[in-house]
C-alpha atoms as a PDB file:
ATOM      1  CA  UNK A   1       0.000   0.000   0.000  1.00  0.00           C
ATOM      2  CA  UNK A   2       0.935   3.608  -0.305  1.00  0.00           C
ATOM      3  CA  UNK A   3       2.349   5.861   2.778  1.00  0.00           C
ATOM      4  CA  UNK A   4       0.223   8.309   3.915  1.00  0.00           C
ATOM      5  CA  UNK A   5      -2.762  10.404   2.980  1.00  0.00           C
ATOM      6  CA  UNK A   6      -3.984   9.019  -0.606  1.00  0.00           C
ATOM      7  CA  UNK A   7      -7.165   9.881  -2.705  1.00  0.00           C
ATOM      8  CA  UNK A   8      -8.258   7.650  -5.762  1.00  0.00           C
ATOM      9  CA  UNK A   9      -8.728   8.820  -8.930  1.00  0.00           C
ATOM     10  CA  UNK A  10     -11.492   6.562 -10.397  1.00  0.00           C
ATOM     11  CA  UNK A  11     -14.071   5.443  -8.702  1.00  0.00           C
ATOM     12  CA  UNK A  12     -14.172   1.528  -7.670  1.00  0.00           C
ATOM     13  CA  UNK A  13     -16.706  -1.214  -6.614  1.00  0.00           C
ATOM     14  CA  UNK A  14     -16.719  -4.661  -5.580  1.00  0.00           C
ATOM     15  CA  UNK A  15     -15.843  -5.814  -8.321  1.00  0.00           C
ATOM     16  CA  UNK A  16     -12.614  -4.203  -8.695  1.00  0.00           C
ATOM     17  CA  UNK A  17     -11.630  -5.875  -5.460  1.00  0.00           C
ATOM     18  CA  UNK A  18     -12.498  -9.032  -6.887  1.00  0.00           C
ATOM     19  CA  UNK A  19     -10.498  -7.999  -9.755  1.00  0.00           C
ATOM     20  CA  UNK A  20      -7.631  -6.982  -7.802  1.00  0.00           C
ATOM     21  CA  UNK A  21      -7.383  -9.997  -6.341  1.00  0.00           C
ATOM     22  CA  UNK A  22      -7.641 -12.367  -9.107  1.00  0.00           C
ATOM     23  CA  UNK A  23      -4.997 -10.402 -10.674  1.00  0.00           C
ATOM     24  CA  UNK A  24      -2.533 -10.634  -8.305  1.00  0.00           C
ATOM     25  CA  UNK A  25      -3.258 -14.160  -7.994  1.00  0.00           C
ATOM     26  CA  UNK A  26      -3.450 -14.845 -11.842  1.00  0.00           C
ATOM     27  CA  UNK A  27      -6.588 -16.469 -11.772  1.00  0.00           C
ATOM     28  CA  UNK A  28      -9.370 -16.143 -13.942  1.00  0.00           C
ATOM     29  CA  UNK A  29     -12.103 -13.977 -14.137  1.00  0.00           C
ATOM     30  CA  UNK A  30     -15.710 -15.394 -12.157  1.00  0.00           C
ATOM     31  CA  UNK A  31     -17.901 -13.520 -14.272  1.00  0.00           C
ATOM     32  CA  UNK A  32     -18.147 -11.022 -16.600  1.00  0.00           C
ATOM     33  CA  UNK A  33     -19.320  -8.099 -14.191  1.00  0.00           C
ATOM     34  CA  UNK A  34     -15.347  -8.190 -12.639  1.00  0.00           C
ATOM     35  CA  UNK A  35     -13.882  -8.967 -16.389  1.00  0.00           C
ATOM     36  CA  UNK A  36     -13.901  -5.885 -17.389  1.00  0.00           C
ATOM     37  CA  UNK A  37     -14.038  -3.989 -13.957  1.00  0.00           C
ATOM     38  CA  UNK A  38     -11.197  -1.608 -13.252  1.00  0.00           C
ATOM     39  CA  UNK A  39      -8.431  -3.331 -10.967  1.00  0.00           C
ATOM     40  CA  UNK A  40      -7.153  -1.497  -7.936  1.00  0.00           C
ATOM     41  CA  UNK A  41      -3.618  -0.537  -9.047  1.00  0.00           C
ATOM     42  CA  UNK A  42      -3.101   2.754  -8.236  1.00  0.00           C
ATOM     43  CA  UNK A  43      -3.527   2.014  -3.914  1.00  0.00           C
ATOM     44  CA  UNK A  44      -0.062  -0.027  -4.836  1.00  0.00           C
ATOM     45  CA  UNK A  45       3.413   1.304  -5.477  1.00  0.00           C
ATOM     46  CA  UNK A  46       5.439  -0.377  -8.321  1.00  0.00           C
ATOM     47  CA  UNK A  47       7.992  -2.173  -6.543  1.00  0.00           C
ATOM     48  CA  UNK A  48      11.651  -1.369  -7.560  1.00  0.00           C
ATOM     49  CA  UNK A  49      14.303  -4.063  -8.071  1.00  0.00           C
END
């Protein structure tokens, strides 16, 4: 997660949690409803190697 005080910039649902998740675990979409719903990348920081 990010340090600190952090606002989104799009808006998110359930969905895009379940998308989140699936993506990080590379699994496969459920349905089509979190297909195409917006994952929750911008709450992480690319991680620097």
């Amino acid at each position: 997660m990010r340090p600190g005080h952090f606002v989104a910039g799009d808006q998110y649902n359930h969905y895009s949690l379940l998308r989140t998740i699936e993506d990080s675990l590379n699994l496969l979409p459920l349905t089509n409803n979190d297909r195409f719903a917006q994952p929750m990348n911008e709450f992480w920081q690319e991680e620097l190697v």
